[in-house]
PDB file of N, CA and C in Angstrom:
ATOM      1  N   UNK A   1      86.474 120.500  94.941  1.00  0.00           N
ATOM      2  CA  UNK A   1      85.382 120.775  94.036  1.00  0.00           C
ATOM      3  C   UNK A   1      85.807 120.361  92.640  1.00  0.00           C
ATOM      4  N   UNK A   2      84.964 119.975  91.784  1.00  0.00           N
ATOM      5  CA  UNK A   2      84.983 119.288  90.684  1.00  0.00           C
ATOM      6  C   UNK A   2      85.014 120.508  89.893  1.00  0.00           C
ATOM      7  N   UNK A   3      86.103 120.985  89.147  1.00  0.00           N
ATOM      8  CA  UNK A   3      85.707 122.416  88.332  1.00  0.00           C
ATOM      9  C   UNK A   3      84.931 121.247  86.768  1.00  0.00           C
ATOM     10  N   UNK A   4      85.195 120.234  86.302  1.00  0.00           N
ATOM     11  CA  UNK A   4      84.850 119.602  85.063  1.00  0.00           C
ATOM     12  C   UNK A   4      82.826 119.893  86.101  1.00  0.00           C
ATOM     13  N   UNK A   5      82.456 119.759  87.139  1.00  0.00           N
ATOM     14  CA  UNK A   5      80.693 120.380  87.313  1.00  0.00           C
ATOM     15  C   UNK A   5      80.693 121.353  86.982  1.00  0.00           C
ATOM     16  N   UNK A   6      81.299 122.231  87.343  1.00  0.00           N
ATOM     17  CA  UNK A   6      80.947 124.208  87.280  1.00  0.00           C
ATOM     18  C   UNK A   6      80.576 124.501  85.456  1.00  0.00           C
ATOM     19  N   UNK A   7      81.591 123.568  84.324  1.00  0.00           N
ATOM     20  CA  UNK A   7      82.223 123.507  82.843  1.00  0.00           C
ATOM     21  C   UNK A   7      80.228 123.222  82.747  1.00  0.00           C
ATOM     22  N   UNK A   8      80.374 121.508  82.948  1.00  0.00           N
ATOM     23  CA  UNK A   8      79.233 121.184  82.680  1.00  0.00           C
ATOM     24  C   UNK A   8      78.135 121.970  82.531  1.00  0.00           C
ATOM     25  N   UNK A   9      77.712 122.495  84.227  1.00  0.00           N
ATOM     26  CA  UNK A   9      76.690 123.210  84.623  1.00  0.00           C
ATOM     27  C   UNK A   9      76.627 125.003  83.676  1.00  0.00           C
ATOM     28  N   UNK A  10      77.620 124.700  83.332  1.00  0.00           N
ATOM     29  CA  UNK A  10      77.714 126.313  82.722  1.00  0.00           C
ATOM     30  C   UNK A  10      76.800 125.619  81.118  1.00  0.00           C
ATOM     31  N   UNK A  11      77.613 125.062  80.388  1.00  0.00           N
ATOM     32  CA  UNK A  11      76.862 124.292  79.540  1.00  0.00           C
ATOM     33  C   UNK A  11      75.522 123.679  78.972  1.00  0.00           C
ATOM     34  N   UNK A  12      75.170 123.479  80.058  1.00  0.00           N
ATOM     35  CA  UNK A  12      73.579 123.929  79.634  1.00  0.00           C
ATOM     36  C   UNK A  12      72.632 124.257  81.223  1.00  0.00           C
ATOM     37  N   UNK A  13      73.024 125.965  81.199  1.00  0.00           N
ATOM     38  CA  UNK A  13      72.712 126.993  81.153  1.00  0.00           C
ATOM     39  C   UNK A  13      72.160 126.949  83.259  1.00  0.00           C
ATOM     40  N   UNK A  14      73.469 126.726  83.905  1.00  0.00           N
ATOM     41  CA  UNK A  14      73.195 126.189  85.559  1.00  0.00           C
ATOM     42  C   UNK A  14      74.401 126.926  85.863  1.00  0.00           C
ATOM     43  N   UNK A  15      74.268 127.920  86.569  1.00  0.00           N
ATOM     44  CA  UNK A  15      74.668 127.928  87.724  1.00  0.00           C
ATOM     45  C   UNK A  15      74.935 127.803  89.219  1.00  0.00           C
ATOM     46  N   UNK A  16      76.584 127.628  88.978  1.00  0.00           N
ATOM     47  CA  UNK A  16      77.286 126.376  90.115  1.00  0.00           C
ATOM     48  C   UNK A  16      77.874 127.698  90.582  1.00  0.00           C
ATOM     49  N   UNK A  17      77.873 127.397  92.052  1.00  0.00           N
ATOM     50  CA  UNK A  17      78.711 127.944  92.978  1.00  0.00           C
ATOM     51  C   UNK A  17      79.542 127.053  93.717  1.00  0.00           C
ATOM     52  N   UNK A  18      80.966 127.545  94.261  1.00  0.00           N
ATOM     53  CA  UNK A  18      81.665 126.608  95.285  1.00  0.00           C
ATOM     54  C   UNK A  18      80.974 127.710  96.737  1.00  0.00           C
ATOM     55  N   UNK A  19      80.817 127.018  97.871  1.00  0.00           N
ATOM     56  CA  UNK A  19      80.593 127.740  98.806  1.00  0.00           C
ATOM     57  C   UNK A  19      81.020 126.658  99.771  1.00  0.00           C
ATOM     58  N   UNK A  20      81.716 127.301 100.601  1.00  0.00           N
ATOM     59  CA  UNK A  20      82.526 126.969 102.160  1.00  0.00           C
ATOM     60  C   UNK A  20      82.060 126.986 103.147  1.00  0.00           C
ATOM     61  N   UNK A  21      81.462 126.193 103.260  1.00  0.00           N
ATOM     62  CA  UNK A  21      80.763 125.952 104.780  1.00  0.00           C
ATOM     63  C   UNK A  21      81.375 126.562 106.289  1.00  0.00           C
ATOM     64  N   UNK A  22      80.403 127.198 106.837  1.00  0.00           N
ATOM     65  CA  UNK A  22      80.730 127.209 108.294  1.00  0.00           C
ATOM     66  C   UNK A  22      80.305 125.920 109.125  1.00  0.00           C
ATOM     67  N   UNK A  23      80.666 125.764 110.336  1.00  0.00           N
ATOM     68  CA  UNK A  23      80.462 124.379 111.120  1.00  0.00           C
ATOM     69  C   UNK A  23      78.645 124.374 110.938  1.00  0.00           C
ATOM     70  N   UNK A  24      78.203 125.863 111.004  1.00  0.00           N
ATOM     71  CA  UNK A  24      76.724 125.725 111.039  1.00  0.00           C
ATOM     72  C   UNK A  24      75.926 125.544 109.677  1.00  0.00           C
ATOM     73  N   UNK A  25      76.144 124.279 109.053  1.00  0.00           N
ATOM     74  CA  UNK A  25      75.960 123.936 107.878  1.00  0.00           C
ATOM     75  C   UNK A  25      74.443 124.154 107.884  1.00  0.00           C
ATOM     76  N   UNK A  26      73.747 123.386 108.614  1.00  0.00           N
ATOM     77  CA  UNK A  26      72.289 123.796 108.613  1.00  0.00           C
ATOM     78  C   UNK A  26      71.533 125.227 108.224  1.00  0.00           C
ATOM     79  N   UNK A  27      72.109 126.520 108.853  1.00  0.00           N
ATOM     80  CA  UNK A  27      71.709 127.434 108.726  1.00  0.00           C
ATOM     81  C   UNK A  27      72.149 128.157 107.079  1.00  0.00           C
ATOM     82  N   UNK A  28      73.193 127.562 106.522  1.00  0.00           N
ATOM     83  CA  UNK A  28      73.358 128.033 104.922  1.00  0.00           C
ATOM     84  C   UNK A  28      72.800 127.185 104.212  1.00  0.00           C
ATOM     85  N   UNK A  29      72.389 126.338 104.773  1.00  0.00           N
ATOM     86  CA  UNK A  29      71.808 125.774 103.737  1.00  0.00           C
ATOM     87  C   UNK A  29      69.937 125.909 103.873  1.00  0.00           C
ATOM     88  N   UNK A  30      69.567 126.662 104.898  1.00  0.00           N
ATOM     89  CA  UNK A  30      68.260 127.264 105.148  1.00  0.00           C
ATOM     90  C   UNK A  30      68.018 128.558 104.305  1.00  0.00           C
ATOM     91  N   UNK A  31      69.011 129.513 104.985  1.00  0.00           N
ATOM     92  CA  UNK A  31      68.911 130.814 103.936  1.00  0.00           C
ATOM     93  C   UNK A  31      69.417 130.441 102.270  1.00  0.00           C
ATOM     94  N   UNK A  32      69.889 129.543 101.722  1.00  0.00           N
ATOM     95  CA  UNK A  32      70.079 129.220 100.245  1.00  0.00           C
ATOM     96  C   UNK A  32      68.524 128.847 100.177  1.00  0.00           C
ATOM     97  N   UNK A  33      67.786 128.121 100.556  1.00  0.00           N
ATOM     98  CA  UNK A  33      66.122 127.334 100.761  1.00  0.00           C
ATOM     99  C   UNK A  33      65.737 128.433 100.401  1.00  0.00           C
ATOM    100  N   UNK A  34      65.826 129.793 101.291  1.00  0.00           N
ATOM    101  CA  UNK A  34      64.780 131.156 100.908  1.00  0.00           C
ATOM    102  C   UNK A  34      65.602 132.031  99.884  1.00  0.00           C
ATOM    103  N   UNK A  35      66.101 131.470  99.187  1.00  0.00           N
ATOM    104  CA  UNK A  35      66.502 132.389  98.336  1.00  0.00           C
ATOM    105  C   UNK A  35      65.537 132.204  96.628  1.00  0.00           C
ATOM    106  N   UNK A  36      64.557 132.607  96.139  1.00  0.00           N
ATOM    107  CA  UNK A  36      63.250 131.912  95.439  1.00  0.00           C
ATOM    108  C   UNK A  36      64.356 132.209  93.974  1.00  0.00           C
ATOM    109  N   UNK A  37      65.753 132.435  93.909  1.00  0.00           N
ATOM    110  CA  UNK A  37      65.826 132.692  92.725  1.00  0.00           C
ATOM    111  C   UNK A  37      66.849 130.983  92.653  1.00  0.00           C
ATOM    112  N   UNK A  38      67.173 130.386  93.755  1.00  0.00           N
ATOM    113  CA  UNK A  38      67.511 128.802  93.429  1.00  0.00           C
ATOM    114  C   UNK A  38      66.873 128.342  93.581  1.00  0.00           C
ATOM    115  N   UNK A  39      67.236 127.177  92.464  1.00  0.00           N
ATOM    116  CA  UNK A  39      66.180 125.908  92.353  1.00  0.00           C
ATOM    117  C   UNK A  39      66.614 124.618  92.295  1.00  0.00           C
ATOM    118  N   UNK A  40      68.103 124.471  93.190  1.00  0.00           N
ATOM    119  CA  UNK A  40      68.460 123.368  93.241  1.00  0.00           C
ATOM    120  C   UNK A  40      69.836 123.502  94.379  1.00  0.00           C
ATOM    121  N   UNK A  41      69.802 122.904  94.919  1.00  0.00           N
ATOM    122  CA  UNK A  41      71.109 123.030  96.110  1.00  0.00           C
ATOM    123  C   UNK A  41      71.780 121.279  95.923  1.00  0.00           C
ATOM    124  N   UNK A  42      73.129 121.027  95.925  1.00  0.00           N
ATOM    125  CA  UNK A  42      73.940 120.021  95.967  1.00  0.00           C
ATOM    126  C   UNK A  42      74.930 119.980  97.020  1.00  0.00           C
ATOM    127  N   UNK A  43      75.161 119.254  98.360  1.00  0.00           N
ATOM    128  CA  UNK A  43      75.711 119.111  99.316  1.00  0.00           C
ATOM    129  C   UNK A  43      77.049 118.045  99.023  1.00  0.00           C
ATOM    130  N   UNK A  44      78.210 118.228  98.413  1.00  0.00           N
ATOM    131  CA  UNK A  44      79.155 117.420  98.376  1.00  0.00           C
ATOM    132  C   UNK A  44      80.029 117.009  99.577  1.00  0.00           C
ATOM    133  N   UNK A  45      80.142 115.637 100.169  1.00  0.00           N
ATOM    134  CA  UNK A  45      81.134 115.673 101.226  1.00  0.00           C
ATOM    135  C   UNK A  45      81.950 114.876 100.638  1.00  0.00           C
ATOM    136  N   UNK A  46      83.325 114.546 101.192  1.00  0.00           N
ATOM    137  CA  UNK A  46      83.253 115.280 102.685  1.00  0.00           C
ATOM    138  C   UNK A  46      83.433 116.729 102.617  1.00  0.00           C
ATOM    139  N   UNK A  47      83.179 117.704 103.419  1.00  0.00           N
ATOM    140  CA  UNK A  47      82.829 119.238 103.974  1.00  0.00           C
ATOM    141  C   UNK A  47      84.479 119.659 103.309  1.00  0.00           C
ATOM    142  N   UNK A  48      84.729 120.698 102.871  1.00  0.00           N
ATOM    143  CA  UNK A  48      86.023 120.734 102.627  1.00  0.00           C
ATOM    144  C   UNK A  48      87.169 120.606 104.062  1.00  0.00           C
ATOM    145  N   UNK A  49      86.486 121.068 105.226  1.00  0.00           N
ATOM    146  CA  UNK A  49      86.875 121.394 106.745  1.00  0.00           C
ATOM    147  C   UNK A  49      87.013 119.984 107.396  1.00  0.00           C
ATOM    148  N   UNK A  50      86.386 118.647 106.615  1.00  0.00           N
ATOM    149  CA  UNK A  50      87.134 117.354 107.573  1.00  0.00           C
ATOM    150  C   UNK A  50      87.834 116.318 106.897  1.00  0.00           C
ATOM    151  N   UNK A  51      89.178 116.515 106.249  1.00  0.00           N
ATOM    152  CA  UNK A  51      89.694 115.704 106.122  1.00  0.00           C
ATOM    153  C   UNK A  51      89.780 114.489 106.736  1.00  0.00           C
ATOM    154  N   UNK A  52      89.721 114.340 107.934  1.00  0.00           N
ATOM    155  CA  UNK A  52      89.801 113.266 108.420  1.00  0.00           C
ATOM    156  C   UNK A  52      88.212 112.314 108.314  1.00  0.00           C
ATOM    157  N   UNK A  53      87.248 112.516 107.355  1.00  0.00           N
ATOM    158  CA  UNK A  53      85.855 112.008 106.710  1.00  0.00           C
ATOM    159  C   UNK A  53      86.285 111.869 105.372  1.00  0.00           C
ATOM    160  N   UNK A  54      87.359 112.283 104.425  1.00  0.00           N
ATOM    161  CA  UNK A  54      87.694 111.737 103.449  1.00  0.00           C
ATOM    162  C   UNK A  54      87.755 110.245 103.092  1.00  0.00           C
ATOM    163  N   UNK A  55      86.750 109.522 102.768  1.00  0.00           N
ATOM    164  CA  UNK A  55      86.895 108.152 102.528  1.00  0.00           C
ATOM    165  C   UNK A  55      87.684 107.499 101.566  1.00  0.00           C
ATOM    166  N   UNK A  56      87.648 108.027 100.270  1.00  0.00           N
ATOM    167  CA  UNK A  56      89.068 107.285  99.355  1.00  0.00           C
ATOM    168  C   UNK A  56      90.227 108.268 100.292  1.00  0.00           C
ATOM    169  N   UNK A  57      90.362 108.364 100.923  1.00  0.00           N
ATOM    170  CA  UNK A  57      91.920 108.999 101.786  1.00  0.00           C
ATOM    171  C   UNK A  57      92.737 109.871 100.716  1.00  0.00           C
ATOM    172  N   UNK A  58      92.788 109.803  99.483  1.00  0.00           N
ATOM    173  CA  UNK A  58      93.163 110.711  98.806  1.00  0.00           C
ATOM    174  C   UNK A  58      93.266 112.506  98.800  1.00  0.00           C
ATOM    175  N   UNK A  59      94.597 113.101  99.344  1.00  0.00           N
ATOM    176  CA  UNK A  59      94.301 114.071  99.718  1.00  0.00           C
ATOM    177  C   UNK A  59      95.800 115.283  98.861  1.00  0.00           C
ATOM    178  N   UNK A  60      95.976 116.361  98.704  1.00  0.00           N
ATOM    179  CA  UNK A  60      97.285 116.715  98.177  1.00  0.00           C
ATOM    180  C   UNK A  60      98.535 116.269  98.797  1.00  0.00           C
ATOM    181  N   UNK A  61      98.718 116.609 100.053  1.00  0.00           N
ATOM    182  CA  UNK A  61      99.499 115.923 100.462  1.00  0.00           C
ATOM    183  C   UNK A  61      99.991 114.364 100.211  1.00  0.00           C
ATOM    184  N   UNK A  62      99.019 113.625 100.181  1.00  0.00           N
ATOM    185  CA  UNK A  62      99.251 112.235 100.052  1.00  0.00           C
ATOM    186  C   UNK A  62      99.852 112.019  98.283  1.00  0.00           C
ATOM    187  N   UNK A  63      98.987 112.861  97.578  1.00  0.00           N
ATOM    188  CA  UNK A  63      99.366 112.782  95.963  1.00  0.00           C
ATOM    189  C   UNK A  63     100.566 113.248  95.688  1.00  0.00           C
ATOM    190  N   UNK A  64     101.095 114.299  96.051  1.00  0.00           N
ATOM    191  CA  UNK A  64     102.251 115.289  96.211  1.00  0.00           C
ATOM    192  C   UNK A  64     103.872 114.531  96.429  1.00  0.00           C
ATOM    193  N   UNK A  65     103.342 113.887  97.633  1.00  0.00           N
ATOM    194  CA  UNK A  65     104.591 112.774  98.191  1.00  0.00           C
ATOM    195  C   UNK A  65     104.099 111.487  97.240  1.00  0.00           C
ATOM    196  N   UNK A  66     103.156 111.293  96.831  1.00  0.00           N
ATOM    197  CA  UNK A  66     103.267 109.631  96.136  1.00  0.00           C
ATOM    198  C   UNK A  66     102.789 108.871  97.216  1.00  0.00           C
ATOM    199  N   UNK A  67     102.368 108.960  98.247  1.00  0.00           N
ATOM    200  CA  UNK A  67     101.858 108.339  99.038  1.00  0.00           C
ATOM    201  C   UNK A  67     100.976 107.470  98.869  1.00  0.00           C
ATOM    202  N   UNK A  68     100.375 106.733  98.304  1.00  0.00           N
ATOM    203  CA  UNK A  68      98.912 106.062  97.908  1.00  0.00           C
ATOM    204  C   UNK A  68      98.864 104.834  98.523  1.00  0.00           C
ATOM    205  N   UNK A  69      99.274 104.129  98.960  1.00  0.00           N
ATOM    206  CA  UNK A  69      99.761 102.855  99.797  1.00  0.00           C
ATOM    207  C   UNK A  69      98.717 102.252 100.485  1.00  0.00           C
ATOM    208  N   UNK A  70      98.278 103.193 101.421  1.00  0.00           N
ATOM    209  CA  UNK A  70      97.038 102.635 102.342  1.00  0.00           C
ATOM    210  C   UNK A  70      95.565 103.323 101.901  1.00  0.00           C
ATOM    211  N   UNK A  71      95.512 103.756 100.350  1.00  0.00           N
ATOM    212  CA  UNK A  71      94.050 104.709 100.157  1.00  0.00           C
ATOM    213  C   UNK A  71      93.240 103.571  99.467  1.00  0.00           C
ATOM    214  N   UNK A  72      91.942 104.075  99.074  1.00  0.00           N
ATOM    215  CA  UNK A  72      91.041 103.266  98.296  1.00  0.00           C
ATOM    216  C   UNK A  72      91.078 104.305  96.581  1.00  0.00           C
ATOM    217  N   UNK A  73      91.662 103.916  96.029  1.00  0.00           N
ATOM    218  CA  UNK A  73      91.926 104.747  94.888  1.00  0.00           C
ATOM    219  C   UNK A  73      90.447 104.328  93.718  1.00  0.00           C
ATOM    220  N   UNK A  74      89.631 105.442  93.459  1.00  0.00           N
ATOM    221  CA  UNK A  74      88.213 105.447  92.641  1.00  0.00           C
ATOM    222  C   UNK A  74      88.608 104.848  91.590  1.00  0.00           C
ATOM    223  N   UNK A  75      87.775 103.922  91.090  1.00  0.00           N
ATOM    224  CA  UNK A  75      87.782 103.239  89.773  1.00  0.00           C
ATOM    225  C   UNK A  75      88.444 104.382  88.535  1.00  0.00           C
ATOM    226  N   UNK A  76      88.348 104.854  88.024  1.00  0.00           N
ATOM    227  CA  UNK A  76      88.366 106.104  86.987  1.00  0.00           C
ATOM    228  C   UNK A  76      89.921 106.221  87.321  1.00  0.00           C
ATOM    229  N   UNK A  77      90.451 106.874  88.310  1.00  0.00           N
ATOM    230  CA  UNK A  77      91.964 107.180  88.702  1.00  0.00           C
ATOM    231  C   UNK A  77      92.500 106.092  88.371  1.00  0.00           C
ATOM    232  N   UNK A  78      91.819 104.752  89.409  1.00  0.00           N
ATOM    233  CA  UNK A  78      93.088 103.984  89.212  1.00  0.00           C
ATOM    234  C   UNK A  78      93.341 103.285  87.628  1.00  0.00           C
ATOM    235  N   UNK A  79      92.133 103.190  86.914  1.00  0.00           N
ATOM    236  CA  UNK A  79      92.057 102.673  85.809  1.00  0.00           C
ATOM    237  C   UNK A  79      93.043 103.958  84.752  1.00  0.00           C
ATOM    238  N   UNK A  80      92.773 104.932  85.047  1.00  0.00           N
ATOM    239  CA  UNK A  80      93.783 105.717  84.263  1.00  0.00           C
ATOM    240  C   UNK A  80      95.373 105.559  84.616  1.00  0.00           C
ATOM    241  N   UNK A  81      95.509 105.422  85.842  1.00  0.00           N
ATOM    242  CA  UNK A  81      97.164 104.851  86.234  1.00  0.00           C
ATOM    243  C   UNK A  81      97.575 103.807  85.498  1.00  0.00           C
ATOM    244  N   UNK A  82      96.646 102.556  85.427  1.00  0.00           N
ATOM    245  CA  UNK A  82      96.441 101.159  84.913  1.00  0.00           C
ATOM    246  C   UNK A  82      97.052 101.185  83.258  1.00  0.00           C
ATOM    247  N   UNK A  83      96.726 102.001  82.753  1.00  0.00           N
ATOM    248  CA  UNK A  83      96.526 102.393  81.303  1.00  0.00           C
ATOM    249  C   UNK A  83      98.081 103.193  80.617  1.00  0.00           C
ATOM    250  N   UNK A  84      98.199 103.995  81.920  1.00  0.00           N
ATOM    251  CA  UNK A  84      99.102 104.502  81.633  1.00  0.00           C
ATOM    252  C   UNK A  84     100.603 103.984  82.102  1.00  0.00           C
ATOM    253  N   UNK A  85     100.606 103.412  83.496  1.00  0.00           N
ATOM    254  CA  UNK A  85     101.617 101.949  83.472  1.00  0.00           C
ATOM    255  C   UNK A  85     102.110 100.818  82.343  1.00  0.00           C
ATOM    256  N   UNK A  86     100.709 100.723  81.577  1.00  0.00           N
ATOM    257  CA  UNK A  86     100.948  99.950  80.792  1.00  0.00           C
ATOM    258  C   UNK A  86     101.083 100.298  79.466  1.00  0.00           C
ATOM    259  N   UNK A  87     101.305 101.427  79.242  1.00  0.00           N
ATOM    260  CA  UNK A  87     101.691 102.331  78.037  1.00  0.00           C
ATOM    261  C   UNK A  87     102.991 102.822  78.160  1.00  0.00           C
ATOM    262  N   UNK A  88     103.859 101.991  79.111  1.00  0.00           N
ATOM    263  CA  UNK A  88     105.091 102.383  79.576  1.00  0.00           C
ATOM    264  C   UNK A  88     105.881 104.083  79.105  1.00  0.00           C
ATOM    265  N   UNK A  89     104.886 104.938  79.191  1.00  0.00           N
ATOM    266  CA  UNK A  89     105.315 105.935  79.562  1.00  0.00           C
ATOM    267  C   UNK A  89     105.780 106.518  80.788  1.00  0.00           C
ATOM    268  N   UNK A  90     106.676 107.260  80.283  1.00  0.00           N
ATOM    269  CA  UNK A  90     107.622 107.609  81.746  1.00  0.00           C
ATOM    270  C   UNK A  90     106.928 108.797  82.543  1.00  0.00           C
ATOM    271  N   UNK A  91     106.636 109.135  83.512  1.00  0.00           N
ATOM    272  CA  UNK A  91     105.277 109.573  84.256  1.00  0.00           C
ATOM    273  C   UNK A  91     106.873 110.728  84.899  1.00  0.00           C
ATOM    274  N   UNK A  92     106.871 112.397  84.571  1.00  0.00           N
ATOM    275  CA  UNK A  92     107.374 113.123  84.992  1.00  0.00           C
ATOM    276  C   UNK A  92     106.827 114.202  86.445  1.00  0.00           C
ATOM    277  N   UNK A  93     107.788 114.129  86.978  1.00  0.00           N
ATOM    278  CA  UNK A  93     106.818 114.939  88.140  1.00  0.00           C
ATOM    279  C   UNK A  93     107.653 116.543  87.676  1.00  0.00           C
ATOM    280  N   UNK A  94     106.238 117.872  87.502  1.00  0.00           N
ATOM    281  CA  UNK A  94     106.917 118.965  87.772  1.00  0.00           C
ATOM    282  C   UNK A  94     107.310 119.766  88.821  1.00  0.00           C
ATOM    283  N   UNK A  95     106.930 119.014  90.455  1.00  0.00           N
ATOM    284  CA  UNK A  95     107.510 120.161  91.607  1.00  0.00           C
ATOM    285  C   UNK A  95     108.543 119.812  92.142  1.00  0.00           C
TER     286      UNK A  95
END
């Protein structure tokens, strides 16, 4: 989940929830439908529950180890790596 949405949405004047799907996605997202005090529902995938539907492959594990080798890295990331490679700063890991 994007906490920089929740910042936003707080900002002018939306509330954001994170909510965790059960496999029976259909049915939470029916009873959110009857709930008359929302007025907007946003479905982000992949589901937090299938990593293996992650399409840029980017995952903690993979970031953690440095792994990036075989992912599709999003314009924005990689352009910030790009920037910062070439600002030959020395890139510290804290774990």
């Amino acid at each position: 989940v994007n906490k920089q949405s929740f910042i936003f949405s707080l900002q002018i004047g939306i509330e954001a929830k994170h909510i965790r799907l059960p496999s029976s996605v259909l049915q939470s997202i029916m009873a959110v439908n009857q709930n008359p005090a929302v007025h907007g529902l946003i479905v982000q995938l992949p589901l937090d529950s299938a990593h293996k539907m992650d399409t840029d492959c980017i995952n903690a594990g993979k970031l953690s180890r440095g792994d990036l080798s075989d992912c599709f890295i999003p314009c924005t990331p990689n352009g910030c790596m790009e920037l910062i490679r070439g600002s030959f700063v020395a890139l510290v890991s804290f774990i």
